[in-house]
Protein backbone atom coordinates (compact mmCIF):
# COMPACT_ATOMS: atom_id res chain seq x y z
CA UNK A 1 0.00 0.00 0.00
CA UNK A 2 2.86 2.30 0.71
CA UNK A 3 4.18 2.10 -2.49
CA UNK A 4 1.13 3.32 -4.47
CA UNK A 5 1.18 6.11 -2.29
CA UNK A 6 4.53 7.03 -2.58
CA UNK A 7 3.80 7.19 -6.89
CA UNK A 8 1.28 9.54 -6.28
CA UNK A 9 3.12 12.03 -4.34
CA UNK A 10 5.80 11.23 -6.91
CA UNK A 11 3.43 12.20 -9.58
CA UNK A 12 1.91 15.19 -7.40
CA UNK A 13 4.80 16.64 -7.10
CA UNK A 14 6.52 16.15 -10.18
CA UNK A 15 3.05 17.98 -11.69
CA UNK A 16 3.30 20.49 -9.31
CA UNK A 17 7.00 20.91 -10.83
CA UNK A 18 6.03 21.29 -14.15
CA UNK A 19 3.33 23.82 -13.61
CA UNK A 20 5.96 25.84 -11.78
CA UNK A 21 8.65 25.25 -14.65
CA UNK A 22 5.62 26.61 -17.26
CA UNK A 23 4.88 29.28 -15.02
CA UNK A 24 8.06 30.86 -14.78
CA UNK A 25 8.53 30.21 -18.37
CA UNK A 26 5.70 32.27 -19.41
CA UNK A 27 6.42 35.62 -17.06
CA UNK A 28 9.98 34.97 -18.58
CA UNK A 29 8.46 34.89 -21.95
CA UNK A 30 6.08 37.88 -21.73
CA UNK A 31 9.02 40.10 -20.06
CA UNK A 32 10.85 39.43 -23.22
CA UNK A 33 7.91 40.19 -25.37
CA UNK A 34 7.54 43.61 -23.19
CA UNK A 35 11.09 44.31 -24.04
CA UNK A 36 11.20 42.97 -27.71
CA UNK A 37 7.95 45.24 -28.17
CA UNK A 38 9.59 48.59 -27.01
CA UNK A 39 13.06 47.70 -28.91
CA UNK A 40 10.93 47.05 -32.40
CA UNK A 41 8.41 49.26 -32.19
CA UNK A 42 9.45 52.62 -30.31
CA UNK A 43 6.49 55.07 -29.97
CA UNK A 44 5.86 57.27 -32.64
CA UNK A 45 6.11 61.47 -31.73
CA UNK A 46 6.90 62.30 -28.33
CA UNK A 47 6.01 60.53 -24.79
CA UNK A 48 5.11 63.98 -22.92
CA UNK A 49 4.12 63.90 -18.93
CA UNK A 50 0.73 64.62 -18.20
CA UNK A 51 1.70 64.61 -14.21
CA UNK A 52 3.62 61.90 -13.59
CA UNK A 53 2.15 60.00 -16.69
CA UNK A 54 3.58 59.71 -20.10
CA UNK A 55 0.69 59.74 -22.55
CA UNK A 56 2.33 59.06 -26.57
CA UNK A 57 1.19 61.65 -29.38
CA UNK A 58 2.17 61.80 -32.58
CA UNK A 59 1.89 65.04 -35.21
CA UNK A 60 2.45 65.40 -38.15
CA UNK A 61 2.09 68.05 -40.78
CA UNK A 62 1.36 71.86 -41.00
CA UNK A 63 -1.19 74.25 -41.29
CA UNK A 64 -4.08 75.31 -38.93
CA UNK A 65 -6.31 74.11 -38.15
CA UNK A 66 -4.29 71.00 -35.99
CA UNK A 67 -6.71 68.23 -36.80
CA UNK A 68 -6.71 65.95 -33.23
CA UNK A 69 -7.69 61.92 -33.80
CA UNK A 70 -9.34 60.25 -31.08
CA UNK A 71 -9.63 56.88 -30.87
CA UNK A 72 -13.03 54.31 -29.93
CA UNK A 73 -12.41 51.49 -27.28
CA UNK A 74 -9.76 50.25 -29.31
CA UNK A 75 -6.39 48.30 -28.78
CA UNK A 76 -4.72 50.23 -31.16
CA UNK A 77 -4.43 53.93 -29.67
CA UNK A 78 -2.57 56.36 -32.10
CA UNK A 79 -2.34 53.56 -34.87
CA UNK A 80 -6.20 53.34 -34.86
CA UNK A 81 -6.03 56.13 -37.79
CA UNK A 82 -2.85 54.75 -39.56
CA UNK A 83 -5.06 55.15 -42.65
CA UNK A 84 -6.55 58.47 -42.41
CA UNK A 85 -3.78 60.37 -40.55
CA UNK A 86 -0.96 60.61 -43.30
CA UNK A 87 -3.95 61.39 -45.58
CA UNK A 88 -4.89 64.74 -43.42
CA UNK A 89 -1.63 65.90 -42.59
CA UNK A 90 -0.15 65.97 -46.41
CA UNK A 91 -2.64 69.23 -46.32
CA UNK A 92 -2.84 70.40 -42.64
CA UNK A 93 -1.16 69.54 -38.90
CA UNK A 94 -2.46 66.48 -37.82
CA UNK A 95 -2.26 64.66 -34.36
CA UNK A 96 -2.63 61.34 -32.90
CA UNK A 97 -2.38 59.99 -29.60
CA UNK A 98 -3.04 56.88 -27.47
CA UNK A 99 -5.35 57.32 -24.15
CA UNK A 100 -3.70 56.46 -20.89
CA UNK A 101 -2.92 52.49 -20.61
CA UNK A 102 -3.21 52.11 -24.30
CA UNK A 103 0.03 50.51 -26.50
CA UNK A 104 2.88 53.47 -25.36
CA UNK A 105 0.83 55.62 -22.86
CA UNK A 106 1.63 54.88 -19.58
CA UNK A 107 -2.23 53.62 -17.30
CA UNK A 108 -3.97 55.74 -15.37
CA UNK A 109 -4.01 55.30 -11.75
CA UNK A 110 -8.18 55.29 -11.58
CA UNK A 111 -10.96 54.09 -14.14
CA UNK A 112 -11.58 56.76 -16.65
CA UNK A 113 -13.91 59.18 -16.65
CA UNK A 114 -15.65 61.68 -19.40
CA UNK A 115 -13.24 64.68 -17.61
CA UNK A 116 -10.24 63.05 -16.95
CA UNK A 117 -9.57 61.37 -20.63
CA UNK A 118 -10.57 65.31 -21.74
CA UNK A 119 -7.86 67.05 -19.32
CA UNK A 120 -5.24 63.80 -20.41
CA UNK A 121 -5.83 65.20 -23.87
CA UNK A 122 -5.49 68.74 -23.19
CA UNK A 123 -2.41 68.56 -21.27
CA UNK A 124 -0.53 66.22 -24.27
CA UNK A 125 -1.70 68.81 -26.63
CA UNK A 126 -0.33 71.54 -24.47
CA UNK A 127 2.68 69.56 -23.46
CA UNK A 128 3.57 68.60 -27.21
CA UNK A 129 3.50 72.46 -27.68
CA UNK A 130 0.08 72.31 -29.72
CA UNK A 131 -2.46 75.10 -30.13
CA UNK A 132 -5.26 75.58 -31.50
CA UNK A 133 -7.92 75.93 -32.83
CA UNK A 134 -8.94 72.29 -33.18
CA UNK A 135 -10.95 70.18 -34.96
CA UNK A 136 -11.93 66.81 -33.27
CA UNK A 137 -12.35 63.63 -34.88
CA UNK A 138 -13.68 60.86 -32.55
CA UNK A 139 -14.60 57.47 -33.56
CA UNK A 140 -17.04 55.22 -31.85
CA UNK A 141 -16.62 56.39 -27.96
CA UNK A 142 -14.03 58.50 -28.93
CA UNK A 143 -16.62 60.43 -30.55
CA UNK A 144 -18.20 61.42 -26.69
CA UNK A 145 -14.45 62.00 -25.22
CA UNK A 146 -14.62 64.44 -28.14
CA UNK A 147 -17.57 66.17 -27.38
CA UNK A 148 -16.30 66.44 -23.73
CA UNK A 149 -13.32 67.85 -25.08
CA UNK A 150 -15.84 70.93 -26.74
CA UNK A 151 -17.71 71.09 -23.45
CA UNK A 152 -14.10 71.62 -21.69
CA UNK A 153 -12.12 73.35 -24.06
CA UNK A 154 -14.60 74.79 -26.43
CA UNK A 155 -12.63 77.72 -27.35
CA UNK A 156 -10.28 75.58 -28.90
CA UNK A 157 -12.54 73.49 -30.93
CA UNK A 158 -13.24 74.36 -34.31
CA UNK A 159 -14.98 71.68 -35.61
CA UNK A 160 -15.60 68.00 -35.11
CA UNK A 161 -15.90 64.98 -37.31
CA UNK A 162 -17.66 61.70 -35.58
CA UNK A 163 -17.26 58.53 -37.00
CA UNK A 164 -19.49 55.93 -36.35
CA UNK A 165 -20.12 57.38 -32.77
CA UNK A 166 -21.42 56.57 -29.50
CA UNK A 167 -24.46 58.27 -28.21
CA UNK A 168 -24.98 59.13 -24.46
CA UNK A 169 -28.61 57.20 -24.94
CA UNK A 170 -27.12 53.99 -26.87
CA UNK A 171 -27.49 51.71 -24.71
CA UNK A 172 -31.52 52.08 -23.25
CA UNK A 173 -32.20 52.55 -26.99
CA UNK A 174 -31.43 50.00 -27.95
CA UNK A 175 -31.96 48.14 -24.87
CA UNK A 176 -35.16 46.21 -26.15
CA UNK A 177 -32.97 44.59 -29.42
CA UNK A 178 -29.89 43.78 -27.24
CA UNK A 179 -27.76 43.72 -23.79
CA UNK A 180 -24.15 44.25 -24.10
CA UNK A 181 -22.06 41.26 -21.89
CA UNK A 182 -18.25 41.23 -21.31
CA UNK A 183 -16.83 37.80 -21.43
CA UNK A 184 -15.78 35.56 -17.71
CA UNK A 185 -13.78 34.27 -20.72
CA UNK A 186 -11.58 37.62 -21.39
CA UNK A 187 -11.41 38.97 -17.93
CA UNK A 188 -9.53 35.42 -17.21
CA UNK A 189 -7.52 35.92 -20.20
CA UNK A 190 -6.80 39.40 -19.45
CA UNK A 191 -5.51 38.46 -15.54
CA UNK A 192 -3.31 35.58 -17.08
CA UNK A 193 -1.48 38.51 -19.20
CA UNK A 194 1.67 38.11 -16.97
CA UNK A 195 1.63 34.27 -17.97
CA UNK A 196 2.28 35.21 -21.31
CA UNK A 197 -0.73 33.65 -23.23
CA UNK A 198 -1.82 36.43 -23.88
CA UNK A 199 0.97 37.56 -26.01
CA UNK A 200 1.26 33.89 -27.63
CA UNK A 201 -2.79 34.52 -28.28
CA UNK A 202 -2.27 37.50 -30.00
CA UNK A 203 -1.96 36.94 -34.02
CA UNK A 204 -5.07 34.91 -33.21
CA UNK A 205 -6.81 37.88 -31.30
CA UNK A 206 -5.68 40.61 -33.33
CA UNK A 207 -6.47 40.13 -37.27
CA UNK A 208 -4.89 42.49 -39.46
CA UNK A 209 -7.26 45.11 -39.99
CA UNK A 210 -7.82 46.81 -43.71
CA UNK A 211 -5.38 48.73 -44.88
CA UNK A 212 -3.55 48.72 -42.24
CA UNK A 213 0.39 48.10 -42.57
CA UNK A 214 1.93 44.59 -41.47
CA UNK A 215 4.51 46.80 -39.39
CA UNK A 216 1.25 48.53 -37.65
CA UNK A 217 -0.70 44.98 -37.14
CA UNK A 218 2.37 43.50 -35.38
CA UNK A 219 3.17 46.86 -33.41
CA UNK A 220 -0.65 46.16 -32.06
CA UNK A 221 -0.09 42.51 -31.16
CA UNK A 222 3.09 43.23 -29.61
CA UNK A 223 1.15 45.79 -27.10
CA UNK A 224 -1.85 43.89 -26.96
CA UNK A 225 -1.24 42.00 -23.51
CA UNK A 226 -1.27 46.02 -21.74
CA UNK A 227 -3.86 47.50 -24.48
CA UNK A 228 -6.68 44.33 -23.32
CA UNK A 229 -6.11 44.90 -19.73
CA UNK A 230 -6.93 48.52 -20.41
CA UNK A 231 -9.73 47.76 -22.88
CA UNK A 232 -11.65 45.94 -19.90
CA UNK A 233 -11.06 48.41 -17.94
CA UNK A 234 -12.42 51.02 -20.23
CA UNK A 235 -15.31 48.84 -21.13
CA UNK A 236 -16.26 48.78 -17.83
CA UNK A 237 -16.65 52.39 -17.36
CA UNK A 238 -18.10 52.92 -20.56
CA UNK A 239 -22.13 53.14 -18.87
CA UNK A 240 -20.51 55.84 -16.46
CA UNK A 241 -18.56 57.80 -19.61
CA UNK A 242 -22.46 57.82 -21.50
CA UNK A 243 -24.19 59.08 -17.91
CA UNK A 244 -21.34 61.85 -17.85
CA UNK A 245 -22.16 62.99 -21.25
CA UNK A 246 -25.84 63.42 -21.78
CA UNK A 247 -27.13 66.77 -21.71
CA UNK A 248 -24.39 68.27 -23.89
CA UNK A 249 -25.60 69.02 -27.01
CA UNK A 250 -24.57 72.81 -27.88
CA UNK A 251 -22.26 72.95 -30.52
CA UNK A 252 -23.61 75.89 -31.95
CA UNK A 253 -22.26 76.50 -36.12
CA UNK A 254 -19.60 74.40 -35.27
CA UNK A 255 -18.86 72.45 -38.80
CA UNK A 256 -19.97 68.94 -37.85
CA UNK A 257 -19.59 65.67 -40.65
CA UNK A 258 -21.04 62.73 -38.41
CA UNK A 259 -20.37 59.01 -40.34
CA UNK A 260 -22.45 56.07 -39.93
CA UNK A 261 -21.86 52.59 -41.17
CA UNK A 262 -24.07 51.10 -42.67
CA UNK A 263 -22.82 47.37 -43.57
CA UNK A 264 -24.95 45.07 -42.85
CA UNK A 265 -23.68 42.80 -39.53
CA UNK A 266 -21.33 39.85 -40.08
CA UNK A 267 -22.94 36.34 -38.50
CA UNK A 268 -20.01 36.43 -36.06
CA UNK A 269 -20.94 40.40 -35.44
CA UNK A 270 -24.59 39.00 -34.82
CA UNK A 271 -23.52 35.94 -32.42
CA UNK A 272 -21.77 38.17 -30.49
CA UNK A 273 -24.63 40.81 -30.02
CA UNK A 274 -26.59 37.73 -29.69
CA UNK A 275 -29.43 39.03 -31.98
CA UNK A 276 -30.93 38.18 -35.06
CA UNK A 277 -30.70 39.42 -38.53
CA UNK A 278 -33.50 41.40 -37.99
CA UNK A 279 -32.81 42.68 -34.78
CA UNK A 280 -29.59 43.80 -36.18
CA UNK A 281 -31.03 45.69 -39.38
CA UNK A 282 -33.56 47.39 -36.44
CA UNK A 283 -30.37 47.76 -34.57
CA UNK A 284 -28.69 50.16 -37.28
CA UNK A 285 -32.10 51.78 -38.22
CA UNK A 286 -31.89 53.26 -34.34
CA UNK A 287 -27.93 53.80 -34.93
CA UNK A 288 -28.97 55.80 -37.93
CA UNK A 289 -31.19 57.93 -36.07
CA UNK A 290 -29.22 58.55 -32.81
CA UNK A 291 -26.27 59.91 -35.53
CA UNK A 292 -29.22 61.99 -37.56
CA UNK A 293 -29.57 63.66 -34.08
CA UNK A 294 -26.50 63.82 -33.11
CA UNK A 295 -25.63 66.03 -36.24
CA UNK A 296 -28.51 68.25 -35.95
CA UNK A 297 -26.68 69.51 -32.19
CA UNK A 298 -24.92 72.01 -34.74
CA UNK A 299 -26.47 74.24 -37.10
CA UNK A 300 -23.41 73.53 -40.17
CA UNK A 301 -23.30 69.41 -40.48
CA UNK A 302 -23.67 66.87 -42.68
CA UNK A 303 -24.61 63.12 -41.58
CA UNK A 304 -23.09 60.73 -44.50
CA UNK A 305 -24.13 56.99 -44.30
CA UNK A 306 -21.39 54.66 -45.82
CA UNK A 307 -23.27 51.40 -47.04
CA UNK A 308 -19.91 49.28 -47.91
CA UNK A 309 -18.28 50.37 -44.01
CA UNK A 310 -18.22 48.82 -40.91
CA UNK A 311 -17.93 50.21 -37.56
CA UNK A 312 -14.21 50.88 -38.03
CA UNK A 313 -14.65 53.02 -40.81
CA UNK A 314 -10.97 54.51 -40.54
CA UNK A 315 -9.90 51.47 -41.27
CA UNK A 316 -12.47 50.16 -44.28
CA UNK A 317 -13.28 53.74 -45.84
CA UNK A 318 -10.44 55.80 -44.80
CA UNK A 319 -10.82 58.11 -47.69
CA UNK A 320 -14.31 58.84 -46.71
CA UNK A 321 -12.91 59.87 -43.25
CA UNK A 322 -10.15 62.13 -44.72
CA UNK A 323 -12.66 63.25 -47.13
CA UNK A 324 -14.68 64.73 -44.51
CA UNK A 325 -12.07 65.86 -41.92
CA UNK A 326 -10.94 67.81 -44.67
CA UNK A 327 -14.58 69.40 -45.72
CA UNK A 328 -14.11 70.52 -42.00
CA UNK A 329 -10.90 71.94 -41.81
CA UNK A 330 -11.58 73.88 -45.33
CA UNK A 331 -14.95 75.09 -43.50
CA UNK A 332 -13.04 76.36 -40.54
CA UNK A 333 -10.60 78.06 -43.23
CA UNK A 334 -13.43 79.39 -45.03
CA UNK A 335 -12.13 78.19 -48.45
CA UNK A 336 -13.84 76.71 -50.53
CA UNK A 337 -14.69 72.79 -49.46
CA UNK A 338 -14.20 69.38 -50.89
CA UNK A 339 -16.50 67.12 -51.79
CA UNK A 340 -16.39 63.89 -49.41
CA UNK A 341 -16.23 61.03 -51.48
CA UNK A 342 -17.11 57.39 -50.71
CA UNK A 343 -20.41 57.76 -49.40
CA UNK A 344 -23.67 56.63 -50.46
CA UNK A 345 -26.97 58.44 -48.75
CA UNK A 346 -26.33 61.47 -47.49
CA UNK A 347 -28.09 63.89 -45.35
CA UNK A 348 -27.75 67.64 -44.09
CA UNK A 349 -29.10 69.30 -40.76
CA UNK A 350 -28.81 72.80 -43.23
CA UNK A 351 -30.29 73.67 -46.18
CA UNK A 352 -27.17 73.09 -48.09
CA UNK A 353 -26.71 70.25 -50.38
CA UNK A 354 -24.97 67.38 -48.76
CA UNK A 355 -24.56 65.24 -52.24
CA UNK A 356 -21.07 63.95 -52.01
CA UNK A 357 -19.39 65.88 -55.06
């Protein structure tokens, strides 16, 4: 009898051994990843300290007005407009920058919040030595951290551009069609970052997006294991960033383009929303109208709706997005304006003509 017993604390142990060997082997692994990630792929711009932070921005360009990118609940910060930032700043100043936590920027020391992403901004602009006036260009919830931005600093912003953005009323909206979850799954995933799985996860996790460079896909999946943990957090706070930013709608003649895609869902976009065709198509006519209202809060907009896009439409109709920053940034000019090309409906909150030209 003592000899069985003696196998199994053999075989205990000897387990116990091996999970300790793989252990060590992944936090080994990952801080090498950490450091092979900030040898290969060095932030773009400047890192500038935001009080006791570093938060990464990158500009580009010249002219005025300086054209500031924000990004949506994204892991790819700064790189999220890859695309449509080289496009802008070949005809005006043009900056980029990655929320706290996110790939470069160092993480916040509390959960964000409508104001404090807003001040984060305004002190990299101010610490990079930018000055306005602005013009804002927010995608998905980057689109409200905009619009706090205006109710902040709104004698620095000249204009705005949302793409595909969140309203502060999204989510009771649409309550009735759909519940938004975030996965047991992820938030195990996310604490096991330090094990490295993660990072050996990550070409599986992170597709390469359209038009986006190989250089910019890997840069993502080498930052991923930091940008997730932040992307929960974010996630989590997003119900408290759409309470902090109802009742701002004033945004006077501000010129305003707001985007909406209009692809129809994917079957894996449906599974995860856990809703049916239908309910999705009822889904996007609500999404259609929050963005209709959205872009009658100034009196000088146009609301474009981009059949062939999805909600990342930096990435699959970034000439539609450059197309209408720059209809913004000749309207703040007071030149004459270009037409914004890739669009196929198209609607106005003035009585000028919003046909794309």
């Amino acid at each position: 009898m003592k000899a069985p017993a003696r196998r199994r604390r053999r075989i205990a142990l000897g387990a116990a051994a091996l999970a300790a060997l793989a252990l060590l082997a992944g936090t080994a692994y990952e801080r090498a990843g950490r450091h092979r990630a900030a040898r290969e792929f060095p932030p773009p711009g400047k890192m500038v300290d935001v009080g006791g932070r570093r938060i990464q921005i990158d500009c580009r360009g010249t002219g005025s007005p300086t054209v500031v990118f924000e990004a949506g609940l994204s892991i790819d910060g700064a790189l999220s407009w890859s695309a449509v930032q080289p496009k802008v700043a070949a005809h005006t100043r043009a900056c980029a920058y990655s929320r706290a936590g996110w790939m470069w920027s160092d993480p916040a020391d509390a959960a964000p919040t409508l104001a404090r992403v807003t001040h984060d901004l305004r002190a990299a602009l101010a610490g990079a030595g930018e000055t306005g006036p602005f013009v804002l260009v927010g995608q998905s919830l980057g689109g409200l951290y905009s619009l706090g931005f205006v109710r902040a600093f709104g004698d620095q912003v000249a204009g705005l551009v949302l793409v595909d953005p969140s309203h502060p009323e999204q989510v009771e909206r649409v309550a009735a069609y759909m519940t938004e979850t975030r996965s047991l799954r992820s938030r195990i995933a996310v604490a096991l970052a330090w094990s490295g799985l993660l990072r050996a996860a990550a070409p599986a996790l992170v597709p390469q997006a359209p038009n986006q460079s190989l250089r910019e896909r890997d840069a993502v999946r080498a930052y991923a294991p930091v940008s997730l943990r932040t992307q929960l957090i974010e996630g989590d706070a997003t119900d408290a960033v759409l309470a902090e930013a109802k009742g701002f709608t004033a945004l006077g003649d501000r010129p305003l383009v707001v985007l909406t895609a209009m692809a129809p869902y994917t079957a894996a976009e449906l599974r995860g929303m856990k809703i049916t065709p239908a309910q999705g198509r009822e889904v996007q006519r609500l999404w259609q109208g929050m963005h209709a209202e959205m872009a009658r809060w100034s009196s000088r907009s146009r609301h474009l709706l981009l059949a062939q896009a999805g909600h990342d439409i930096q990435f699959d109709d970034p000439e539609a997005v450059a197309a209408a920053v720059l209809w913004v940034v000749q309207a703040v000019r007071g030149t004459d304006q270009p037409g914004m090309s890739g669009s196929t409906s198209c609607a106005s909150a003035t009585s000028d003509s919003c046909q794309p030209r």
